[in-house]
Structures are given as structure tokens and as C-alpha cells.
PDB file of N, CA and C in Angstrom:
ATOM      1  N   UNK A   1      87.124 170.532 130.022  1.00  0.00           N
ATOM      2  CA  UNK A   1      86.650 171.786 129.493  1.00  0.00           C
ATOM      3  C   UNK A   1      87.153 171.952 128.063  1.00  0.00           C
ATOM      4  N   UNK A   2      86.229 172.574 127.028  1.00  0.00           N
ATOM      5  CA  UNK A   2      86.780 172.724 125.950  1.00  0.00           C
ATOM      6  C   UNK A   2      87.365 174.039 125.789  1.00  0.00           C
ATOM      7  N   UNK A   3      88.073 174.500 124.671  1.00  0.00           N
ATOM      8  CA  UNK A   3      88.818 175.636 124.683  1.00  0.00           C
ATOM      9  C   UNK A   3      88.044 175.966 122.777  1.00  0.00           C
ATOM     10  N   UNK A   4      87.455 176.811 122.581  1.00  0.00           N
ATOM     11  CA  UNK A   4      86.629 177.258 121.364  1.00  0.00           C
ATOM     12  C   UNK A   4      87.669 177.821 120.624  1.00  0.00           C
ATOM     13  N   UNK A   5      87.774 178.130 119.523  1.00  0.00           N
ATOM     14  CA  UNK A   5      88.517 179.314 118.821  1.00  0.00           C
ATOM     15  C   UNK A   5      87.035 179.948 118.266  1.00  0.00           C
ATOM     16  N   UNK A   6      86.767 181.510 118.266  1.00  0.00           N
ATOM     17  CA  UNK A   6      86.347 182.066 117.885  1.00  0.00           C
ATOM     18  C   UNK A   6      86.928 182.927 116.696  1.00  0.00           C
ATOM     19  N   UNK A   7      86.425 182.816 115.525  1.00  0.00           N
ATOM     20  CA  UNK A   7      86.947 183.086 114.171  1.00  0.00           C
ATOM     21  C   UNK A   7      86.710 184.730 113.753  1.00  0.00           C
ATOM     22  N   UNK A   8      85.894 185.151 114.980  1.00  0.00           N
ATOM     23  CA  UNK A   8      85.595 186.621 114.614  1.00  0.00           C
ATOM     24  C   UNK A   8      86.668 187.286 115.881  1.00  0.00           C
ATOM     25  N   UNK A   9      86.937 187.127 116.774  1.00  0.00           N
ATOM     26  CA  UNK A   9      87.973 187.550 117.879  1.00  0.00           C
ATOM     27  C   UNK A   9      89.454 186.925 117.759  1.00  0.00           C
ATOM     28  N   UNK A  10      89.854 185.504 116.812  1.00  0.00           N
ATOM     29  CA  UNK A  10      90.615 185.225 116.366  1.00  0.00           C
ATOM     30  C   UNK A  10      91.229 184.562 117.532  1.00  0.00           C
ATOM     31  N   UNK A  11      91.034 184.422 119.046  1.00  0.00           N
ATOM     32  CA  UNK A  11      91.883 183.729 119.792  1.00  0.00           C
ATOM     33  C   UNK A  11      91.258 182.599 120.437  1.00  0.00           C
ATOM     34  N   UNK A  12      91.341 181.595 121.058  1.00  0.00           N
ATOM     35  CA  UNK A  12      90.607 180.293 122.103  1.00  0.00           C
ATOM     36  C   UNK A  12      90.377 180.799 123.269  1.00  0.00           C
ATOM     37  N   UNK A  13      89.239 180.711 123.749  1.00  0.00           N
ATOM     38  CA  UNK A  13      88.488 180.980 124.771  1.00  0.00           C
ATOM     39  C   UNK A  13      88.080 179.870 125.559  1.00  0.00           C
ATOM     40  N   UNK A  14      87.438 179.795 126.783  1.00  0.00           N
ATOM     41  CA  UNK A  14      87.002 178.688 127.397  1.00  0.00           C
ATOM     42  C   UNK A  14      85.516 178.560 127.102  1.00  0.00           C
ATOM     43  N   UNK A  15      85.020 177.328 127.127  1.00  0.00           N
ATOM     44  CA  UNK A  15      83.595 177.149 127.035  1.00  0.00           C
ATOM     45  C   UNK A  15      82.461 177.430 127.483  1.00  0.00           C
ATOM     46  N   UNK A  16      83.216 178.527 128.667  1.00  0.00           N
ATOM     47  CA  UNK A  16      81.512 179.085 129.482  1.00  0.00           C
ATOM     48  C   UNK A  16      81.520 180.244 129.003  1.00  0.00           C
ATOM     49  N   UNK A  17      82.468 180.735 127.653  1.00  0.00           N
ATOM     50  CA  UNK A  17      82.024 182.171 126.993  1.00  0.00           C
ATOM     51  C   UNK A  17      81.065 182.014 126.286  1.00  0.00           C
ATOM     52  N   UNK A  18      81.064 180.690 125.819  1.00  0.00           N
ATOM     53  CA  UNK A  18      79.990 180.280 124.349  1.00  0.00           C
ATOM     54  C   UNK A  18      79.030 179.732 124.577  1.00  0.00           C
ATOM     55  N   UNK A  19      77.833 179.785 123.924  1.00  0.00           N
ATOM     56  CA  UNK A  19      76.438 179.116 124.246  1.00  0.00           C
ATOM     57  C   UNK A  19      76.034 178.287 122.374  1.00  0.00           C
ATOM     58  N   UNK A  20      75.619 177.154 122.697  1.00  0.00           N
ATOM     59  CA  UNK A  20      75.411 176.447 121.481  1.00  0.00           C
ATOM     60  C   UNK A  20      74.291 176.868 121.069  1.00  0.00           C
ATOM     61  N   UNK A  21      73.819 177.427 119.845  1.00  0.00           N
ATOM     62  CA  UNK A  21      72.417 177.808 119.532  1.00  0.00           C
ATOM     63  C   UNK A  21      71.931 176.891 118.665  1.00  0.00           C
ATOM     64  N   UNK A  22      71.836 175.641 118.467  1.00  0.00           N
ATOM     65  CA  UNK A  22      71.216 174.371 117.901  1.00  0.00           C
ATOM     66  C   UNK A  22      72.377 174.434 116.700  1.00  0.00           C
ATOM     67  N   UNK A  23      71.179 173.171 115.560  1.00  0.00           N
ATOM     68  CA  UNK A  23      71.722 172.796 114.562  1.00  0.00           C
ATOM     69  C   UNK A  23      72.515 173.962 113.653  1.00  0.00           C
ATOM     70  N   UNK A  24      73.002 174.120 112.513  1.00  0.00           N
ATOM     71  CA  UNK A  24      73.316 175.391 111.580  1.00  0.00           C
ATOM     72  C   UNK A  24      72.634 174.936 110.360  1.00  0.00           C
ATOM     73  N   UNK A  25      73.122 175.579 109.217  1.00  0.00           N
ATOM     74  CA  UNK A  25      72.797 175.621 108.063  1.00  0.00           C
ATOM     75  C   UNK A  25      71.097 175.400 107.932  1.00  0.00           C
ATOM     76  N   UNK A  26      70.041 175.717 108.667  1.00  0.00           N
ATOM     77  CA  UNK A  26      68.830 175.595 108.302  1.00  0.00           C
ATOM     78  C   UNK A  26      68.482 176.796 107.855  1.00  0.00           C
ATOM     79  N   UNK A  27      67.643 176.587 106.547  1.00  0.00           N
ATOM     80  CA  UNK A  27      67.181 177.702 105.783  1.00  0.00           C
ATOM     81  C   UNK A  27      65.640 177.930 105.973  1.00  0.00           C
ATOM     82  N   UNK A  28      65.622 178.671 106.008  1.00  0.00           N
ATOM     83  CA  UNK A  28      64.124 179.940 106.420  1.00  0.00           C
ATOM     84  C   UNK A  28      63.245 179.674 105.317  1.00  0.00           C
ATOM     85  N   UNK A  29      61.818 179.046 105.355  1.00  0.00           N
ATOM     86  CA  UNK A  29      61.196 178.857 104.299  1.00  0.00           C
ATOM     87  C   UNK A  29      61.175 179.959 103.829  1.00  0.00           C
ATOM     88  N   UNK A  30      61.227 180.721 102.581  1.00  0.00           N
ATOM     89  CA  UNK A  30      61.344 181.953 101.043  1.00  0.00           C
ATOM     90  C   UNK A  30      59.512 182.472 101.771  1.00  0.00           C
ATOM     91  N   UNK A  31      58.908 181.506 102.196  1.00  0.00           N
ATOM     92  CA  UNK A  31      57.238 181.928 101.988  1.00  0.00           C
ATOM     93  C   UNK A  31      56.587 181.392 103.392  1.00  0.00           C
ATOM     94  N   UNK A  32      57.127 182.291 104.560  1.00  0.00           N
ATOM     95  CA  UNK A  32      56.798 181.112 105.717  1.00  0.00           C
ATOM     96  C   UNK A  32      54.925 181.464 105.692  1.00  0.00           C
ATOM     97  N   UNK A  33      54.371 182.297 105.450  1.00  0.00           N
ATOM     98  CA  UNK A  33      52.791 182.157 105.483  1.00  0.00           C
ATOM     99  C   UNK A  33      52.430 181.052 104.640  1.00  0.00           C
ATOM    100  N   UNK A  34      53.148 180.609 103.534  1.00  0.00           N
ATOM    101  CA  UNK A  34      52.337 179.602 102.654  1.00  0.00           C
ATOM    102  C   UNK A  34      52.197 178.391 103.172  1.00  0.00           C
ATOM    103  N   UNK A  35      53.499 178.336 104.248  1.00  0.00           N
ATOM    104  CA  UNK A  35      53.661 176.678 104.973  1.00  0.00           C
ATOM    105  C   UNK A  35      52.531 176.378 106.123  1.00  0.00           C
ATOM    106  N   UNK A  36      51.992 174.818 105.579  1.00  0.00           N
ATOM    107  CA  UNK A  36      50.964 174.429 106.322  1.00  0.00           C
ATOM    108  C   UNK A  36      51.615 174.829 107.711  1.00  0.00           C
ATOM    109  N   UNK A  37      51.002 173.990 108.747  1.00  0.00           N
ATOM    110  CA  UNK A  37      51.126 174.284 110.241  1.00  0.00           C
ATOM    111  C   UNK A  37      52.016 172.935 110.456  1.00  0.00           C
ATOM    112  N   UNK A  38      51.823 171.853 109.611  1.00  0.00           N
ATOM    113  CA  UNK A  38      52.638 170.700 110.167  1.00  0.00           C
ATOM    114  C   UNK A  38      54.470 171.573 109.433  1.00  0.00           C
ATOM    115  N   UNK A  39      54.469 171.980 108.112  1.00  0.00           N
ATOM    116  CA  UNK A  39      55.617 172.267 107.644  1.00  0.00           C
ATOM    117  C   UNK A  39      56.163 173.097 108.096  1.00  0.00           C
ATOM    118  N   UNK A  40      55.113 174.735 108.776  1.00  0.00           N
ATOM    119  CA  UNK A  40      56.026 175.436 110.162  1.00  0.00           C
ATOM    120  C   UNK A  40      57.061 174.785 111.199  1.00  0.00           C
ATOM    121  N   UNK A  41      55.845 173.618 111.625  1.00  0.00           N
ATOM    122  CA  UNK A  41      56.379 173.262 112.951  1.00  0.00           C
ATOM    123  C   UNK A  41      57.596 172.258 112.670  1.00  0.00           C
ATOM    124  N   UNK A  42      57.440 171.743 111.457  1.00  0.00           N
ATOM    125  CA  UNK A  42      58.896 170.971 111.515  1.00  0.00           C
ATOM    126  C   UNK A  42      60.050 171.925 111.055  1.00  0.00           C
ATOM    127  N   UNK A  43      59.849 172.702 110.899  1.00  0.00           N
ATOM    128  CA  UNK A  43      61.137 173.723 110.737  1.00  0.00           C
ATOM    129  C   UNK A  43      61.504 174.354 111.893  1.00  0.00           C
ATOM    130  N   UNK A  44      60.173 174.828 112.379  1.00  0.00           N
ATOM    131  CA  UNK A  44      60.582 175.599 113.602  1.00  0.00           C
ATOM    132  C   UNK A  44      61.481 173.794 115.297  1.00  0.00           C
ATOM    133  N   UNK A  45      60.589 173.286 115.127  1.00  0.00           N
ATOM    134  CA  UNK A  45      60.878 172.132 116.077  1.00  0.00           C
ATOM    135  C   UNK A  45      61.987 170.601 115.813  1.00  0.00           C
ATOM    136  N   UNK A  46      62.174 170.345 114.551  1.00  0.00           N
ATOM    137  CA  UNK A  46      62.609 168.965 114.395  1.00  0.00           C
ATOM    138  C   UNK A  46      63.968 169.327 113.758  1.00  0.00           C
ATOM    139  N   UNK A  47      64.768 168.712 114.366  1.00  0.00           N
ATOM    140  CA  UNK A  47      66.573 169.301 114.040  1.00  0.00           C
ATOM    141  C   UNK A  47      67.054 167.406 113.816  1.00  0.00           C
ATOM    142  N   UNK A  48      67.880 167.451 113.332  1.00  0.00           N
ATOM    143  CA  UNK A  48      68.710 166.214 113.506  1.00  0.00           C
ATOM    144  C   UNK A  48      69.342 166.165 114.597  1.00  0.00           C
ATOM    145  N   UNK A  49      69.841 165.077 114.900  1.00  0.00           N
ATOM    146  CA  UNK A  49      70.633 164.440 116.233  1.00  0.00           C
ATOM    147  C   UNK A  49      71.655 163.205 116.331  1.00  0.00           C
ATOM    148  N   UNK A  50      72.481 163.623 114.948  1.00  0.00           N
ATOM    149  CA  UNK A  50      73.392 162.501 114.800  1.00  0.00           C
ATOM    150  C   UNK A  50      74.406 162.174 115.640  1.00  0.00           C
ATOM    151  N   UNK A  51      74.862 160.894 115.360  1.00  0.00           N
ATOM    152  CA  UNK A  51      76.074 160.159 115.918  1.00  0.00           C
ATOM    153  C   UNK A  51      77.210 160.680 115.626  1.00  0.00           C
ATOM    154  N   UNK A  52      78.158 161.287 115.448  1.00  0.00           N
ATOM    155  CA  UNK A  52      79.331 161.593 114.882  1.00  0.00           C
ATOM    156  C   UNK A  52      79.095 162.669 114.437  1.00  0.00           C
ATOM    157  N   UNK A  53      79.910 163.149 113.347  1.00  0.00           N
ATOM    158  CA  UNK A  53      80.040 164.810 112.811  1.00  0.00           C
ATOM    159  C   UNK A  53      78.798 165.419 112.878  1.00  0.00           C
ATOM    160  N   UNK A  54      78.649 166.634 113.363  1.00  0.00           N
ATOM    161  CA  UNK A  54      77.176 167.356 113.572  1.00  0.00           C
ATOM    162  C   UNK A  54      78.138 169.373 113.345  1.00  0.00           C
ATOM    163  N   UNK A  55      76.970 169.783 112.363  1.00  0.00           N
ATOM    164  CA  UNK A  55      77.402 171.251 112.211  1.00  0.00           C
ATOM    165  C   UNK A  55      76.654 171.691 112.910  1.00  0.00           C
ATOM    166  N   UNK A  56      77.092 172.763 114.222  1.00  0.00           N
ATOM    167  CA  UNK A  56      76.592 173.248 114.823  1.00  0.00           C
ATOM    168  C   UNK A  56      76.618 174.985 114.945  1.00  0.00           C
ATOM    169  N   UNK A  57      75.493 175.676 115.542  1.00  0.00           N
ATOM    170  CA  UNK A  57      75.425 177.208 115.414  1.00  0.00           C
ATOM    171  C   UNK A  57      75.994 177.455 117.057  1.00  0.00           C
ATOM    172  N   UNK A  58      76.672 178.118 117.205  1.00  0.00           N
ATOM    173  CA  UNK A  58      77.090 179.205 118.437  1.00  0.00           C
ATOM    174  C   UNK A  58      77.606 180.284 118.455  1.00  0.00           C
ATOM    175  N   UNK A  59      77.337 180.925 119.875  1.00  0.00           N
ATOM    176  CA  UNK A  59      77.502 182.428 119.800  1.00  0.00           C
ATOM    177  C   UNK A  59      78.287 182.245 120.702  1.00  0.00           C
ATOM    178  N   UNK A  60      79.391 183.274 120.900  1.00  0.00           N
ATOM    179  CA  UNK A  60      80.671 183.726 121.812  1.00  0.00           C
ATOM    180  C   UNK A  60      79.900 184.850 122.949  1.00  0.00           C
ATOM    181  N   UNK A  61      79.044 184.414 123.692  1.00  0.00           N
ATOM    182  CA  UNK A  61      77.659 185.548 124.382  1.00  0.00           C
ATOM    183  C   UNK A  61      78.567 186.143 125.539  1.00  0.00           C
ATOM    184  N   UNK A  62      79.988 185.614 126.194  1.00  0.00           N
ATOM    185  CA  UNK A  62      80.618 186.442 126.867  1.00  0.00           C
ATOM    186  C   UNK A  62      81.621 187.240 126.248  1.00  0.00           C
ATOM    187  N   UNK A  63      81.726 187.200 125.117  1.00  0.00           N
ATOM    188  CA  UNK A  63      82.994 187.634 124.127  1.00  0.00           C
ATOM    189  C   UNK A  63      82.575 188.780 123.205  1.00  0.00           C
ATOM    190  N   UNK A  64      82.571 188.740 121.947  1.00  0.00           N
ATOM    191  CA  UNK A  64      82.318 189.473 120.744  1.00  0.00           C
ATOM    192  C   UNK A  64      80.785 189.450 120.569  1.00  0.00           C
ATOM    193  N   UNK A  65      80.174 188.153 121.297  1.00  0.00           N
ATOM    194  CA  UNK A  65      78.666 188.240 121.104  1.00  0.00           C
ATOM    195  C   UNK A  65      78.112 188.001 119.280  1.00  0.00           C
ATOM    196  N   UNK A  66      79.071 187.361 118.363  1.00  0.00           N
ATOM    197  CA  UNK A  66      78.898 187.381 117.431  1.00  0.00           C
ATOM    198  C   UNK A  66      78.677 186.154 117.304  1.00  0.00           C
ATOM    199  N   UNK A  67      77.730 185.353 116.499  1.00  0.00           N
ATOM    200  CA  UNK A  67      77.379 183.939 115.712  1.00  0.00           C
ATOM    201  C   UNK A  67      78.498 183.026 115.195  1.00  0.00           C
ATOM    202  N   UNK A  68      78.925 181.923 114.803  1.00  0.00           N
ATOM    203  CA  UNK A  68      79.671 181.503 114.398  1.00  0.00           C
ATOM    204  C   UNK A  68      79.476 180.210 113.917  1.00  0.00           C
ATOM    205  N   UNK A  69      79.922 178.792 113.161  1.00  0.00           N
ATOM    206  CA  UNK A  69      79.121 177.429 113.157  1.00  0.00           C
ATOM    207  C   UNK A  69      80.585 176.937 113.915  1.00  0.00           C
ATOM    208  N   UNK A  70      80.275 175.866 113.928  1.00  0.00           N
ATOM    209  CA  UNK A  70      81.491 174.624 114.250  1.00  0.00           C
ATOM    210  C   UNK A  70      81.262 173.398 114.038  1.00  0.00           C
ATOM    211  N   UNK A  71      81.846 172.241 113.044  1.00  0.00           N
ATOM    212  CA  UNK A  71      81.964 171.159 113.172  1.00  0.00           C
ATOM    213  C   UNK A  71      82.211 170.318 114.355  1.00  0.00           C
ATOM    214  N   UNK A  72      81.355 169.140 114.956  1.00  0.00           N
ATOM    215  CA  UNK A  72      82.071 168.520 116.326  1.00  0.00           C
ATOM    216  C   UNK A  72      81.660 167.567 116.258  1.00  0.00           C
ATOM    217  N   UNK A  73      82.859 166.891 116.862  1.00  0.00           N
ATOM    218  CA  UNK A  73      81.856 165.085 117.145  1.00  0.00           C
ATOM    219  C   UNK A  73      81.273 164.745 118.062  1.00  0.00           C
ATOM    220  N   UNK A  74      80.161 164.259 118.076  1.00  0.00           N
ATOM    221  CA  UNK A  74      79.317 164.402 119.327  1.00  0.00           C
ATOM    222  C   UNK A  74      79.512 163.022 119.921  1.00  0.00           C
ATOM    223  N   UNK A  75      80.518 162.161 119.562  1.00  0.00           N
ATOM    224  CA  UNK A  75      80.493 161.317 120.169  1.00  0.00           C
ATOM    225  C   UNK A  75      81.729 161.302 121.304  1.00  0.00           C
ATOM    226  N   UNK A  76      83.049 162.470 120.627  1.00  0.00           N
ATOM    227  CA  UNK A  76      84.118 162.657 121.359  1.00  0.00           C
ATOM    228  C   UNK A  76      84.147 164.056 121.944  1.00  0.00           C
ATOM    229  N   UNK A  77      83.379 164.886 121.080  1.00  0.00           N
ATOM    230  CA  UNK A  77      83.607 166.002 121.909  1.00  0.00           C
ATOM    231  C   UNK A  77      84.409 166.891 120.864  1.00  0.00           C
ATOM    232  N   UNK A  78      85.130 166.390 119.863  1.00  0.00           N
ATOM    233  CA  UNK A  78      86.251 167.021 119.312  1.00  0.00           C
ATOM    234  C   UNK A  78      85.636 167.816 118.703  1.00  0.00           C
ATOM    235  N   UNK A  79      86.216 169.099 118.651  1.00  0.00           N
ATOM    236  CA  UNK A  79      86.303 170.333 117.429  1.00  0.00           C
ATOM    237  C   UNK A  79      86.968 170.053 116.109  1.00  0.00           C
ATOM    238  N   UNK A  80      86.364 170.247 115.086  1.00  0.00           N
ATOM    239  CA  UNK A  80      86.698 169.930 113.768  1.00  0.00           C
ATOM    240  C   UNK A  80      87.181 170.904 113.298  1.00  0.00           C
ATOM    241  N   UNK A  81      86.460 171.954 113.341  1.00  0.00           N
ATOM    242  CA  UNK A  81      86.733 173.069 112.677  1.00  0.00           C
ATOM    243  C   UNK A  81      85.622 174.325 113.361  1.00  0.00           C
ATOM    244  N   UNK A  82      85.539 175.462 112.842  1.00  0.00           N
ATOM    245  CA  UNK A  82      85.033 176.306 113.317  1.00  0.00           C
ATOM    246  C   UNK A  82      84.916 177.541 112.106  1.00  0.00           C
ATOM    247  N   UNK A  83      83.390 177.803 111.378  1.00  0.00           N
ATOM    248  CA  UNK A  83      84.252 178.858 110.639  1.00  0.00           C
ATOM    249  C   UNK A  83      82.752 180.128 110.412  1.00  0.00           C
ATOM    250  N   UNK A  84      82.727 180.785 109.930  1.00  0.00           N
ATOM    251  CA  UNK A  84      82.134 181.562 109.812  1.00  0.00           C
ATOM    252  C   UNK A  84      80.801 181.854 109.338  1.00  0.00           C
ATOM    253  N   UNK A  85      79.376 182.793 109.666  1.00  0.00           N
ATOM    254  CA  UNK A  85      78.122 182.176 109.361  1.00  0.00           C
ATOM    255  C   UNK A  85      78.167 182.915 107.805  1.00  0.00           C
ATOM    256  N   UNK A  86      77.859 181.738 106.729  1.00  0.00           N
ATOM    257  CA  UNK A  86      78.162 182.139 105.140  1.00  0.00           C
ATOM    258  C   UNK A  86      79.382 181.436 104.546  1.00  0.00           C
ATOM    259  N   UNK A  87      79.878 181.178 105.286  1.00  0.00           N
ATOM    260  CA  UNK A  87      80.905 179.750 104.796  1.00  0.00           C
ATOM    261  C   UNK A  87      80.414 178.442 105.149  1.00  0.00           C
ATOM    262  N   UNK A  88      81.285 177.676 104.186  1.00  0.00           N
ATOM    263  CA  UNK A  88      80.526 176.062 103.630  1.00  0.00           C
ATOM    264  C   UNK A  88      81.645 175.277 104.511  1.00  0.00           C
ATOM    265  N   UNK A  89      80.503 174.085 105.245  1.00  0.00           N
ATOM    266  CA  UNK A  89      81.896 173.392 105.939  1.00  0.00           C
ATOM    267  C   UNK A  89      83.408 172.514 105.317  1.00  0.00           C
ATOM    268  N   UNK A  90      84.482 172.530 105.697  1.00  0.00           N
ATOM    269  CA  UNK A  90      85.565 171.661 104.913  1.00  0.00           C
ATOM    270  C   UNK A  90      85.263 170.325 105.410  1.00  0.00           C
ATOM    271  N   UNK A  91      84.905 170.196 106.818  1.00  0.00           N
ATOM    272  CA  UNK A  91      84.486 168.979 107.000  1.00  0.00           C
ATOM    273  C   UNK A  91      83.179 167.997 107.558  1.00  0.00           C
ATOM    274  N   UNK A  92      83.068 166.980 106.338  1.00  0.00           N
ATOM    275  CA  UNK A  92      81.753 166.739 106.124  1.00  0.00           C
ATOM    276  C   UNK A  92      81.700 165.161 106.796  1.00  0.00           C
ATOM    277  N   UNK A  93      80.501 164.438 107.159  1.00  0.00           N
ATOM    278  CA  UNK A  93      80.518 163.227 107.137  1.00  0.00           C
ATOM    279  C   UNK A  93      80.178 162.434 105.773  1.00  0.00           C
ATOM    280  N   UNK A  94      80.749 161.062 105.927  1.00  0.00           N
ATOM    281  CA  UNK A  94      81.052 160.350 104.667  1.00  0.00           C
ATOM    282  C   UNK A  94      79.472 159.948 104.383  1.00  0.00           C
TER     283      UNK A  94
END
């Protein structure tokens, strides 16, 4: 079981408080009517799925119920970091 730190409640929680809400840092096309139907759908549908470091979006949905990102390795499981939605990650892949 993993143990989360949530950065808006400030303490570690267990992992069935939190729900992963996909990739993070994806930005909202400025003009979503102008985007064809193929450029909707790859925004709305096609995420990456890397090997190793992956920034991810989750919410604390039994807790504070507030958003949050987290760095993790998806190959170990490990927590990198965890920090807030509007902050830039410290850790990146090479």
C-alpha cells in the first residue's frame, strides 16, 4: 500500500483516500471550437504512457477533496514528489 502526502492537508494518508485523475500538466486548447475533430479528440483521448518518471493529476476524494500532481515511477511505484496544481515539477526525466 502506498502512503500519499497530500500538500493541501499537509499529512500522509493511505491510498484508498486518493483517486488518480490521469496525466497532469495538459493545457486546454485557448480556442477549443477552432480545433478540427481529429485535434479535439487527441486532446480529449491520447495521454502518454511512459516507462519511468510520469507526472501525474490526483485528488485526495476521501480527504480535502482538493487536486494535487505527483511525480512517480511507474515502473517502481515510488513517489518522487508531490506538489501543488500551478507549480512546476523539481523532478524531471533525463
Amino acid at each position: 500500500m502506498l502512503h500519499i502526502y497530500c500538500p493541501h492537508c499537509g499529512e500522509y494518508r493511505e491510498e484508498e483516500e486518493f483517486h488518480c485523475a490521469g496525466q497532469a500538466h495538459i493545457a486546454r486548447p485557448l480556442e477549443p471550437e477552432a480545433c478540427s475533430d481529429q485535434e479535439w479528440g487527441e486532446y480529449l483521448f491520447f495521454r502518454k504512457n511512459p516507462r519511468g518518471l510520469h507526472h501525474e493529476l490526483w485528488v485526495h476524494a476521501a480527504g480535502c477533496r482538493k487536486f494535487f500532481n505527483m511525480t512517480r515511477d511507474t515502473q517502481s511505484y515510488e513517489i518522487k514528489e508531490v506538489y501543488k496544481i500551478g507549480e512546476q515539477p523539481s523532478v524531471v526525466a533525463e
